[in-house]
C-alpha atoms as a PDB file:
ATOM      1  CA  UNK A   1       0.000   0.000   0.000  1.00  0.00           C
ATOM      2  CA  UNK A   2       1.528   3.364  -1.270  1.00  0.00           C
ATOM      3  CA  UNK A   3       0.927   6.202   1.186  1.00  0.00           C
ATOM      4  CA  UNK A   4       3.371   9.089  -0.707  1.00  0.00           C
ATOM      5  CA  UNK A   5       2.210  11.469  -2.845  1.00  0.00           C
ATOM      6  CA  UNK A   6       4.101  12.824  -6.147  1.00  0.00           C
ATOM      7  CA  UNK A   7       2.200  15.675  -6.381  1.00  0.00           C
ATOM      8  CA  UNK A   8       3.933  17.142  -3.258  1.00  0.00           C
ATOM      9  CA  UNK A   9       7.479  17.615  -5.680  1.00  0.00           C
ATOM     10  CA  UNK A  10       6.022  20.204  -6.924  1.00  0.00           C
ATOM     11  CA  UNK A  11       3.006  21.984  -4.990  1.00  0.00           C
ATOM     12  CA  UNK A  12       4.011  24.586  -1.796  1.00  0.00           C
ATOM     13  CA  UNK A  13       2.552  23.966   1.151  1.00  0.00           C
ATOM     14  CA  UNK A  14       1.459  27.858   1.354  1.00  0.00           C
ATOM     15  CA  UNK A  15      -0.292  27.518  -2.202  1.00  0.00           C
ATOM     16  CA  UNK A  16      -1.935  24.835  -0.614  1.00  0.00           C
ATOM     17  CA  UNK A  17      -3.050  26.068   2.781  1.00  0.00           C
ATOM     18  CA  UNK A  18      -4.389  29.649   0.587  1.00  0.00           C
ATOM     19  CA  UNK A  19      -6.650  27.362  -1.790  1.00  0.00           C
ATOM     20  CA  UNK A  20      -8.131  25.128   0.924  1.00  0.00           C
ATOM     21  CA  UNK A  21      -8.648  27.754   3.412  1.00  0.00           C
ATOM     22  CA  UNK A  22     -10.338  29.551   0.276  1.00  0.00           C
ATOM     23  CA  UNK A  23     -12.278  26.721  -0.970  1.00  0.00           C
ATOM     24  CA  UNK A  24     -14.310  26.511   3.022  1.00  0.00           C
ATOM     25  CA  UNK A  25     -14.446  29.751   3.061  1.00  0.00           C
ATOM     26  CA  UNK A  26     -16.450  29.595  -0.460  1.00  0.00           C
ATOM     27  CA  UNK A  27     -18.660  26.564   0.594  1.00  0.00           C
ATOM     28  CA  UNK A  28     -19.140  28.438   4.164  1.00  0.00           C
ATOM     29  CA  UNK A  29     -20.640  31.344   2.675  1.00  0.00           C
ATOM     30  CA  UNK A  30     -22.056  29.972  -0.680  1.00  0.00           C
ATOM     31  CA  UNK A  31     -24.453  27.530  -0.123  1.00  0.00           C
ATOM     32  CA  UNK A  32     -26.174  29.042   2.755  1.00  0.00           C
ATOM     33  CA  UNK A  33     -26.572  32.096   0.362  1.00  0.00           C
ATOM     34  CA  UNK A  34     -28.008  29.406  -2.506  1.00  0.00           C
ATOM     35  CA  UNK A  35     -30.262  28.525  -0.013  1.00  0.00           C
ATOM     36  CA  UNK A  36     -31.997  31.799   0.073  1.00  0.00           C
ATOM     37  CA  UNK A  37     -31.709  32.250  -3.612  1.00  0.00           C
ATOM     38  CA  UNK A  38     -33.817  31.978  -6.734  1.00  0.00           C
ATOM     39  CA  UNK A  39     -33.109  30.812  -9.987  1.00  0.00           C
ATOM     40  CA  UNK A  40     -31.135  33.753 -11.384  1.00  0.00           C
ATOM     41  CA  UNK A  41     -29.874  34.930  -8.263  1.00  0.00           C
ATOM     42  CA  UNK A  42     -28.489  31.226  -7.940  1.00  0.00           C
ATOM     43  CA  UNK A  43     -27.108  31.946 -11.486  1.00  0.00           C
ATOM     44  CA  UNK A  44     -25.607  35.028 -10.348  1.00  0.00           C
ATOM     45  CA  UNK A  45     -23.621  33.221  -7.657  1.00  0.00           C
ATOM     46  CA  UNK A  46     -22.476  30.362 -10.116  1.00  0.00           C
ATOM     47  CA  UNK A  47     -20.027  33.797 -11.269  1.00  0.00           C
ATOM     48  CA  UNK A  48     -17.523  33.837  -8.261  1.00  0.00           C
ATOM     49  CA  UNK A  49     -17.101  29.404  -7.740  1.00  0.00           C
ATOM     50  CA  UNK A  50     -16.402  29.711 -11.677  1.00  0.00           C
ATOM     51  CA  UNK A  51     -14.196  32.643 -11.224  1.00  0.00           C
ATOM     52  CA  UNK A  52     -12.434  30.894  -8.851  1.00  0.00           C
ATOM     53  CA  UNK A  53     -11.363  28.063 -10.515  1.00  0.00           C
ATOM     54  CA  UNK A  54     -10.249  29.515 -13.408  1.00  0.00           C
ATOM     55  CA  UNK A  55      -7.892  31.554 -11.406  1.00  0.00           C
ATOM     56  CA  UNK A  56      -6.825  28.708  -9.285  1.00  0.00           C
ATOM     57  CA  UNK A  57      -6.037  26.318 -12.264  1.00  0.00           C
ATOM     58  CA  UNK A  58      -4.030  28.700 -13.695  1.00  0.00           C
ATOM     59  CA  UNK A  59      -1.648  28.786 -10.792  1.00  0.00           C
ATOM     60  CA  UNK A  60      -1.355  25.075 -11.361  1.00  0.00           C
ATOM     61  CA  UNK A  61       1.278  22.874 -13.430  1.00  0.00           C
ATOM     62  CA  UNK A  62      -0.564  21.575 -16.777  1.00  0.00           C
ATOM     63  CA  UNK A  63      -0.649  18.580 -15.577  1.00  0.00           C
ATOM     64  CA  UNK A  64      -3.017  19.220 -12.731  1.00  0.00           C
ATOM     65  CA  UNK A  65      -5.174  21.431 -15.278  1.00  0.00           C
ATOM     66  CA  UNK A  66      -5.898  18.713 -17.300  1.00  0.00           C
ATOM     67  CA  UNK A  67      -6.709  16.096 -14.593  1.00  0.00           C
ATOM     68  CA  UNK A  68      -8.863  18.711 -12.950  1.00  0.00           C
ATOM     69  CA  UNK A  69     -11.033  19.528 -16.543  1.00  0.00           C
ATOM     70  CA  UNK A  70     -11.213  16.048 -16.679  1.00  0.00           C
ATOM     71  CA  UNK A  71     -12.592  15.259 -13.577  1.00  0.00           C
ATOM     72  CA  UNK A  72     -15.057  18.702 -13.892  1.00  0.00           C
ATOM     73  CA  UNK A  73     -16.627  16.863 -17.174  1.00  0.00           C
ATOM     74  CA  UNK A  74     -16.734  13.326 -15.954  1.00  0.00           C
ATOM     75  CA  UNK A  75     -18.523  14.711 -12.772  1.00  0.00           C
ATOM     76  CA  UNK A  76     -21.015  17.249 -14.341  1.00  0.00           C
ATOM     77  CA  UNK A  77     -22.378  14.101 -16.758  1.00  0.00           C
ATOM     78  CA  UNK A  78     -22.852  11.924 -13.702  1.00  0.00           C
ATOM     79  CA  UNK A  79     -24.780  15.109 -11.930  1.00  0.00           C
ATOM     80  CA  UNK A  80     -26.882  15.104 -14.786  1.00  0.00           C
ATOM     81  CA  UNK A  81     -27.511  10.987 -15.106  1.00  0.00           C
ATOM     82  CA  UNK A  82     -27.697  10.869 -10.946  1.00  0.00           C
ATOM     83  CA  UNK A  83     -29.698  13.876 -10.294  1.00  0.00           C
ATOM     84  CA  UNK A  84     -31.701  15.137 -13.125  1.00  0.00           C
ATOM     85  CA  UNK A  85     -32.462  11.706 -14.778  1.00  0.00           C
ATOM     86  CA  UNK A  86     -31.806   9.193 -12.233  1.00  0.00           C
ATOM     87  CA  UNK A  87     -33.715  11.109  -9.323  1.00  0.00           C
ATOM     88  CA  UNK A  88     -31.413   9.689  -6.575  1.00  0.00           C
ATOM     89  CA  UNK A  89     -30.843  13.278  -5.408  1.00  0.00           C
ATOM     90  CA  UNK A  90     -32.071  16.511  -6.204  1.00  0.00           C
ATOM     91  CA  UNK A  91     -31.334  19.519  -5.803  1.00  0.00           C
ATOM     92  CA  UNK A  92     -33.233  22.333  -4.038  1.00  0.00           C
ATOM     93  CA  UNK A  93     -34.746  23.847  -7.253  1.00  0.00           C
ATOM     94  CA  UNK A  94     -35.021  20.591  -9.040  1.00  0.00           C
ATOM     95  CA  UNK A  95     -32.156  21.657 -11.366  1.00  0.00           C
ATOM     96  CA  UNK A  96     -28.599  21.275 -11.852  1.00  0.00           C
ATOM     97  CA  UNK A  97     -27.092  24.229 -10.050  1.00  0.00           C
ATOM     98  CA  UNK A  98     -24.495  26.029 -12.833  1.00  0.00           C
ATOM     99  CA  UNK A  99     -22.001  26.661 -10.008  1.00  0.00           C
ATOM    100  CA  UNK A 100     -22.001  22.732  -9.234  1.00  0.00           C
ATOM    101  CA  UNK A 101     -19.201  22.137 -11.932  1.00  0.00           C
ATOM    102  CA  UNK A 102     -17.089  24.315 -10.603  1.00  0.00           C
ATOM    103  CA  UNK A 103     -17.157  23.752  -7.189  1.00  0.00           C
ATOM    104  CA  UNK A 104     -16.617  19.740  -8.262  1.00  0.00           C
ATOM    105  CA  UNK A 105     -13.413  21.153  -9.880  1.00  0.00           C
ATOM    106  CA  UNK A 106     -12.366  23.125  -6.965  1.00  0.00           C
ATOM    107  CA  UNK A 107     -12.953  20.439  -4.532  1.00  0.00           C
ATOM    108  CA  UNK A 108     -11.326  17.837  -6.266  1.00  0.00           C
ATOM    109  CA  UNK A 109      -7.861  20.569  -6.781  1.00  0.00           C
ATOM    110  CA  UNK A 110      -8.991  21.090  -3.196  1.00  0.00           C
ATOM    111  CA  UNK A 111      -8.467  17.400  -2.154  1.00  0.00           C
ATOM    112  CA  UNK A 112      -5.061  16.661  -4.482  1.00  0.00           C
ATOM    113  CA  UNK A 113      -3.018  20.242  -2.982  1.00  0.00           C
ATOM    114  CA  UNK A 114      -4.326  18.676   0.967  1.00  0.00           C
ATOM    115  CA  UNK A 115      -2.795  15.520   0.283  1.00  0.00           C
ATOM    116  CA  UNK A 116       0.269  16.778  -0.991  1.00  0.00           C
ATOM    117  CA  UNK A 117       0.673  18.916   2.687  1.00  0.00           C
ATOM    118  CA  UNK A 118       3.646  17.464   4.718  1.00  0.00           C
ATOM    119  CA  UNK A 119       2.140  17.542   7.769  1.00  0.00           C
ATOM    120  CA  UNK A 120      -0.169  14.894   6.168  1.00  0.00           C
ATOM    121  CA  UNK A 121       1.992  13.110   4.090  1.00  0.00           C
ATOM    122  CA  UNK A 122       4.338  12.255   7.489  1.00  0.00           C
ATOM    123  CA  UNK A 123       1.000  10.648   9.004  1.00  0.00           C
ATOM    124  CA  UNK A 124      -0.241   9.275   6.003  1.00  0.00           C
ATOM    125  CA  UNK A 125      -0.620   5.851   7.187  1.00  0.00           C
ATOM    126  CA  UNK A 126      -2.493   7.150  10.717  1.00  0.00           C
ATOM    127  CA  UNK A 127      -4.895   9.401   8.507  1.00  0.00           C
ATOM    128  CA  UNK A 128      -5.870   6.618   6.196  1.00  0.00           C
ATOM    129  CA  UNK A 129      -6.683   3.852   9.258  1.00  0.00           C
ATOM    130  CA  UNK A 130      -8.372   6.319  11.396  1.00  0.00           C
ATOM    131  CA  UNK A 131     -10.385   7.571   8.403  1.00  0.00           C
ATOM    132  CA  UNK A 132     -11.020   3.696   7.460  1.00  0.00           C
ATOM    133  CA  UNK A 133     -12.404   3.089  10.693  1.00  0.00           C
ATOM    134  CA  UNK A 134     -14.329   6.226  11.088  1.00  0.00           C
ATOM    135  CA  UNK A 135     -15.987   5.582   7.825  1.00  0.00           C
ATOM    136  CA  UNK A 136     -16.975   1.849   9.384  1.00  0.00           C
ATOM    137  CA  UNK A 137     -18.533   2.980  12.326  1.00  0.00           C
ATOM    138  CA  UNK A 138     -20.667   5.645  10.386  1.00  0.00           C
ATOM    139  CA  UNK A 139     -21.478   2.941   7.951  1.00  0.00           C
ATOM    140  CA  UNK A 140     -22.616   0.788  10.591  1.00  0.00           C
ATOM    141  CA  UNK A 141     -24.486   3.399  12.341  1.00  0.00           C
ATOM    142  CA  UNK A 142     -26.503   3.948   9.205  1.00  0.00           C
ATOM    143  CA  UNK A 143     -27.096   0.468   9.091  1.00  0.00           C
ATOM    144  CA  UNK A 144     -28.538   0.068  12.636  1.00  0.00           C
ATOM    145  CA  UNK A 145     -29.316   3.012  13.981  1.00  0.00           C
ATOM    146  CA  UNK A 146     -31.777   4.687  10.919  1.00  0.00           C
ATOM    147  CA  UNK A 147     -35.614   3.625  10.493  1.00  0.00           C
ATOM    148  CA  UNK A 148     -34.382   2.554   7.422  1.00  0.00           C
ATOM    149  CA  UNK A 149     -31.294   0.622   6.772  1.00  0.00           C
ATOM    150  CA  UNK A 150     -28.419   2.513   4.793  1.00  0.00           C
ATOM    151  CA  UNK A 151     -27.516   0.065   1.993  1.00  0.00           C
ATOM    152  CA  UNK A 152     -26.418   2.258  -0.666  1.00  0.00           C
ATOM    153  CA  UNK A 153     -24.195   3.902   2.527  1.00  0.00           C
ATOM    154  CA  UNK A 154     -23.251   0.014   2.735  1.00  0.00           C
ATOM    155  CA  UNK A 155     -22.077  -0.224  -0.598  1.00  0.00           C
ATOM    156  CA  UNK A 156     -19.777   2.570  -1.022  1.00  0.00           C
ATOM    157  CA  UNK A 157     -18.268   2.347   2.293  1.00  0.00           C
ATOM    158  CA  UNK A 158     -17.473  -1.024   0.469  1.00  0.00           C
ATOM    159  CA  UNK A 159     -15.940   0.612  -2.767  1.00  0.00           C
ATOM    160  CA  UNK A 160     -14.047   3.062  -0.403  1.00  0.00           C
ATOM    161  CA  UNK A 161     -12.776   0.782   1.843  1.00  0.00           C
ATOM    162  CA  UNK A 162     -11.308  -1.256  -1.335  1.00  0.00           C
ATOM    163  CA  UNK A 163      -9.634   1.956  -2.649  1.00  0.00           C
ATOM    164  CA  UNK A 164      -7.781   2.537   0.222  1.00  0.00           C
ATOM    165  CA  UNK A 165      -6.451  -0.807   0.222  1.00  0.00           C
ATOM    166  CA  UNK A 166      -6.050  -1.341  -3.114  1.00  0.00           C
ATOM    167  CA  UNK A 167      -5.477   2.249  -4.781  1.00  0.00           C
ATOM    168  CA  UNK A 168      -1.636   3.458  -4.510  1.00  0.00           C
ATOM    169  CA  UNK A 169      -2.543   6.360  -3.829  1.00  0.00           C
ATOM    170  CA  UNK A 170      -5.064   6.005   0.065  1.00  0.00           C
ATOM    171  CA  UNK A 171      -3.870   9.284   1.414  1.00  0.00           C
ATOM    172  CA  UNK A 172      -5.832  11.028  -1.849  1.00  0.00           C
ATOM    173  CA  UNK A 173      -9.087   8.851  -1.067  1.00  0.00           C
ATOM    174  CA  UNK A 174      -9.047   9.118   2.776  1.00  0.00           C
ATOM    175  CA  UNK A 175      -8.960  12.850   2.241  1.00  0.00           C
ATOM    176  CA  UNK A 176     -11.685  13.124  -0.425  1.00  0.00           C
ATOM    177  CA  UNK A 177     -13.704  10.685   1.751  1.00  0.00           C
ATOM    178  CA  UNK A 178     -13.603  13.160   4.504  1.00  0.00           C
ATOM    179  CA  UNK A 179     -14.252  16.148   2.787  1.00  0.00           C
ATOM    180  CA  UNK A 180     -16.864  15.156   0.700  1.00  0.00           C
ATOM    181  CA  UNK A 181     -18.694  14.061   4.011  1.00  0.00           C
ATOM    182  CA  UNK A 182     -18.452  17.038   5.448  1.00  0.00           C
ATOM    183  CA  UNK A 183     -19.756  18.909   2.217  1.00  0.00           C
ATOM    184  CA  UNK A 184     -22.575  16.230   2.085  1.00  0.00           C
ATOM    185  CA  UNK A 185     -23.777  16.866   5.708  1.00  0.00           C
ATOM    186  CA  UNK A 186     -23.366  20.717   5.281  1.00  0.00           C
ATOM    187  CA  UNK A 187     -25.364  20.952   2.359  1.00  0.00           C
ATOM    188  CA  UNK A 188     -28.031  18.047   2.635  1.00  0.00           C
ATOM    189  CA  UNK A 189     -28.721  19.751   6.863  1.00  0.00           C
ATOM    190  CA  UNK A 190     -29.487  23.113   4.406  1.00  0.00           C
ATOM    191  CA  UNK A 191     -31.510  21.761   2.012  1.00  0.00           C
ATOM    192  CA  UNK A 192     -29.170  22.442  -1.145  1.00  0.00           C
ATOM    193  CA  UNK A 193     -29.793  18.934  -2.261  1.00  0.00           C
ATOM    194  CA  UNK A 194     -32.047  15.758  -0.395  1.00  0.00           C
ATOM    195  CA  UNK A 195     -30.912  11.776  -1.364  1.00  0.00           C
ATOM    196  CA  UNK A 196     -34.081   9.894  -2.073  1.00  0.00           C
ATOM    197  CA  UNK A 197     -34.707   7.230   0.859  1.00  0.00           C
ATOM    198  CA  UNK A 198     -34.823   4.607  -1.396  1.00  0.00           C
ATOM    199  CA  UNK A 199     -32.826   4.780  -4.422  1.00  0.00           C
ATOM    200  CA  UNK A 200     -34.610   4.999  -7.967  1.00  0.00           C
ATOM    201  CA  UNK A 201     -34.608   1.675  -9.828  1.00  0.00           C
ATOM    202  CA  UNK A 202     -32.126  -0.525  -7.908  1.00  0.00           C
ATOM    203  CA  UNK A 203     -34.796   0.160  -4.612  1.00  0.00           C
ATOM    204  CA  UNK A 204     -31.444   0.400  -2.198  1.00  0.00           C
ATOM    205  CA  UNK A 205     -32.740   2.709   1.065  1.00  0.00           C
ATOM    206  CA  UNK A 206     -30.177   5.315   1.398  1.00  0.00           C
ATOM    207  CA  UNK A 207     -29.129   8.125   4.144  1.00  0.00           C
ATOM    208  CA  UNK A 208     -29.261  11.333   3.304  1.00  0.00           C
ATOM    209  CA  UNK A 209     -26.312  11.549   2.722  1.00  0.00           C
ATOM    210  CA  UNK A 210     -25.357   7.602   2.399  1.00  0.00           C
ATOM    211  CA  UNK A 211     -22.598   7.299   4.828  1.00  0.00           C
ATOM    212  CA  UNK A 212     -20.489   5.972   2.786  1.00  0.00           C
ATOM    213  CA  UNK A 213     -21.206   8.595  -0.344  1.00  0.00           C
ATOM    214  CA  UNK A 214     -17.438  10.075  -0.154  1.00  0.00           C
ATOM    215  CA  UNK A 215     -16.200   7.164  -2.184  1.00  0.00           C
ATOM    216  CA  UNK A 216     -17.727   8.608  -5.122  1.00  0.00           C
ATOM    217  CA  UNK A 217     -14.423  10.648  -5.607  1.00  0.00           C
ATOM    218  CA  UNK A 218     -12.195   7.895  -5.466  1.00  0.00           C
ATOM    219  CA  UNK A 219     -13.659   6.527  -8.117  1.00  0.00           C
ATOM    220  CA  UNK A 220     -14.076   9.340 -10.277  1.00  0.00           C
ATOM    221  CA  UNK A 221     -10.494  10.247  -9.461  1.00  0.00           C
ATOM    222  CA  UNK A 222      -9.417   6.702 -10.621  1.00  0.00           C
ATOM    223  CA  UNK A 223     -11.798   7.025 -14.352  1.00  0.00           C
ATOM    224  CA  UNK A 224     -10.941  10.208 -14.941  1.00  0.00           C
ATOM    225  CA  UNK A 225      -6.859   9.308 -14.309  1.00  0.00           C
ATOM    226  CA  UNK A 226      -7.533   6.827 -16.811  1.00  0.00           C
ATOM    227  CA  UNK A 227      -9.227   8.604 -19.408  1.00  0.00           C
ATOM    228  CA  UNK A 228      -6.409  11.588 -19.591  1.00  0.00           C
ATOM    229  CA  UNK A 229      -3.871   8.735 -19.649  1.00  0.00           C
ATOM    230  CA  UNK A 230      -5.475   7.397 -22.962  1.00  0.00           C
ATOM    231  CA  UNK A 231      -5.755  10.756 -24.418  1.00  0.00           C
ATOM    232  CA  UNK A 232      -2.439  11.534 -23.828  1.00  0.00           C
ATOM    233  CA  UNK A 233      -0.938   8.199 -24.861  1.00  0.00           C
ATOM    234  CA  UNK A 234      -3.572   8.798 -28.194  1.00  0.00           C
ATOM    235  CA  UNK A 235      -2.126  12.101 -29.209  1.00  0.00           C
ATOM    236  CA  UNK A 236       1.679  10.835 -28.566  1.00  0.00           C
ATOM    237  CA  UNK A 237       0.654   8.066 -31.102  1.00  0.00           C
ATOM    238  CA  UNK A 238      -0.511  10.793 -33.303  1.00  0.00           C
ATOM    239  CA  UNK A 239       2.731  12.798 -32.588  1.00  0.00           C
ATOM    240  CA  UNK A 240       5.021  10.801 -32.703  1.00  0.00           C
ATOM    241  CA  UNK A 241       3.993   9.073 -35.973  1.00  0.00           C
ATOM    242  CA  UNK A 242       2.844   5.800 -34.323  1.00  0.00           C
ATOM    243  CA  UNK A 243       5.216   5.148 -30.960  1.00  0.00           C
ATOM    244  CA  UNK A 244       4.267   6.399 -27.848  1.00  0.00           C
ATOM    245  CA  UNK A 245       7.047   7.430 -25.630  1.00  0.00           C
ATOM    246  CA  UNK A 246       6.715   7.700 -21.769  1.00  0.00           C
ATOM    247  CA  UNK A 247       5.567  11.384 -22.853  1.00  0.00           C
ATOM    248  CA  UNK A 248       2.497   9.949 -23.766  1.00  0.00           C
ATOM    249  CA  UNK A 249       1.901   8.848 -19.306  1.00  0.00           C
ATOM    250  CA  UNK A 250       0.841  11.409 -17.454  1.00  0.00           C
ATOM    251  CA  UNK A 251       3.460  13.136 -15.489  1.00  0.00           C
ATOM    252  CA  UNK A 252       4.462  12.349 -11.692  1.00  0.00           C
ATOM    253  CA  UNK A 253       3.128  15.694 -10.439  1.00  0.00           C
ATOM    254  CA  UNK A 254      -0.269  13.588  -9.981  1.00  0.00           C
ATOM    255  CA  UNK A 255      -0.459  10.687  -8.653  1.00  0.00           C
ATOM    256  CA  UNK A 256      -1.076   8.235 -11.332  1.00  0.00           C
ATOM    257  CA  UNK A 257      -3.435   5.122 -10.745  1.00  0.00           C
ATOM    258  CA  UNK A 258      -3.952   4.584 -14.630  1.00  0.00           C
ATOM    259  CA  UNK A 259      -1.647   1.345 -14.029  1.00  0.00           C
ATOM    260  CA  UNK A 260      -3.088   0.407 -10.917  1.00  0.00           C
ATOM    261  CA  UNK A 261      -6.624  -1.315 -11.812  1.00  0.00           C
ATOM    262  CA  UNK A 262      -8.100   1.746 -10.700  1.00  0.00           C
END
């Protein structure tokens, strides 16, 4: 199990400490003011989140750009399939929120500059166990302790868990896995979004959130890792009349799971 991080050869930990403490200060006073909002004033908002990660990616090293466009499609196309077609959340005005995008993009930058901190990289191993068991006794909370049974909480505790022994890269997942819960029980106790308590077609009761529900970036992190990794290996081909050189693998600055069956 790998608990290092390439990506902290190359990002400062003040860079990092300015766009996390940036990032909660965004969520902190965003989403209680989406809340309040209607539709254009919601629209309205959507300016500063994409304002902000414009700026922010363009302090980072191409590398990180790309992973974090990437992830910003691959995550708007699931909002649309889980919330707007799938029903197994919605959102407080039944819509898909035009800051949501952006505020994937800036959490998932978010989670890649925390895990590249020192501080956290030195007590990687710590962070990951006591995250691993803090996510089981949530998950089994949700299991016992609701009216109804949290299976879908269940079943990506079990995809999470597997990341973090699997994936080379734990420290990543155990810090998207806590983030994202926070964000999930910050915005679901506001209303911004409700889980259904039983999910559409595959009838799996679910929290709101599912206790489990921060594995979600783990496994975009992994699909989208892959999918830049075949682009870039595709347009070496293309380059390089046929042979892809190691140019074509995405660079160290990110920690790369594209050969990792994740």
């Amino acid at each position: 199990m790998a608990y290092s991080n390439p990506a902290s050869l190359t990002l400062s930990t003040r860079g990092s400490l300015a766009l996390l403490l940036s990032f909660v200060g965004l969520v902190a006073i965003g989403l209680p003011l989406d809340r309040a909002s209607s539709l254009p004033q919601q629209s309205a908002l959507s300016v500063l989140p994409w304002t902000f990660l414009v700026i922010a990616l363009s302090l980072q090293p191409r590398t990180i750009q790309v992973q974090v466009v990437g992830l910003v499609v691959l995550a708007t196309i699931l909002e649309c399939v889980g919330s707007l077609i799938w029903g197994a959340y919605t959102y407080r005005l039944d819509n898909l929120p035009l800051y949501v995008p952006a505020a994937h993009g800036l959490f998932y930058l978010s989670a890649l500059r925390a895990a590249s901190l020192p501080l956290l990289q030195r007590h990687a191993r710590s962070i990951v166990i006591a995250t691993g068991a803090g996510a089981s006794a949530w998950m089994i909370y949700g299991l016992i302790a609701k009216p109804l049974p949290d299976l879908l909480g269940f079943a990506t505790w079990a995809i999470f868990i597997r990341f973090v022994v699997r994936g080379r890269y734990p420290l990543l997942y155990a810090v998207s896995f806590v983030i994202t819960t926070a964000l999930e029980l910050y915005g679901t106790s506001l209303g911004i979004w409700t889980w259904s308590p039983v999910l559409p077609v595959f009838m799996l009761t679910a929290g709101n959130p599912p206790t489990g529900i921060g594995a979600g970036y783990a496994a975009m992190d992994a699909l989208t890792r892959r999918i830049v990794a075949r682009i870039e290996r595709s347009r070496a081909t293309r380059r390089d009349g046929g042979t892809a050189d190691a140019g074509a693998v995405p660079p160290a600055s990110i920690p790369d799971t594209a050969h990792a069956g994740d």
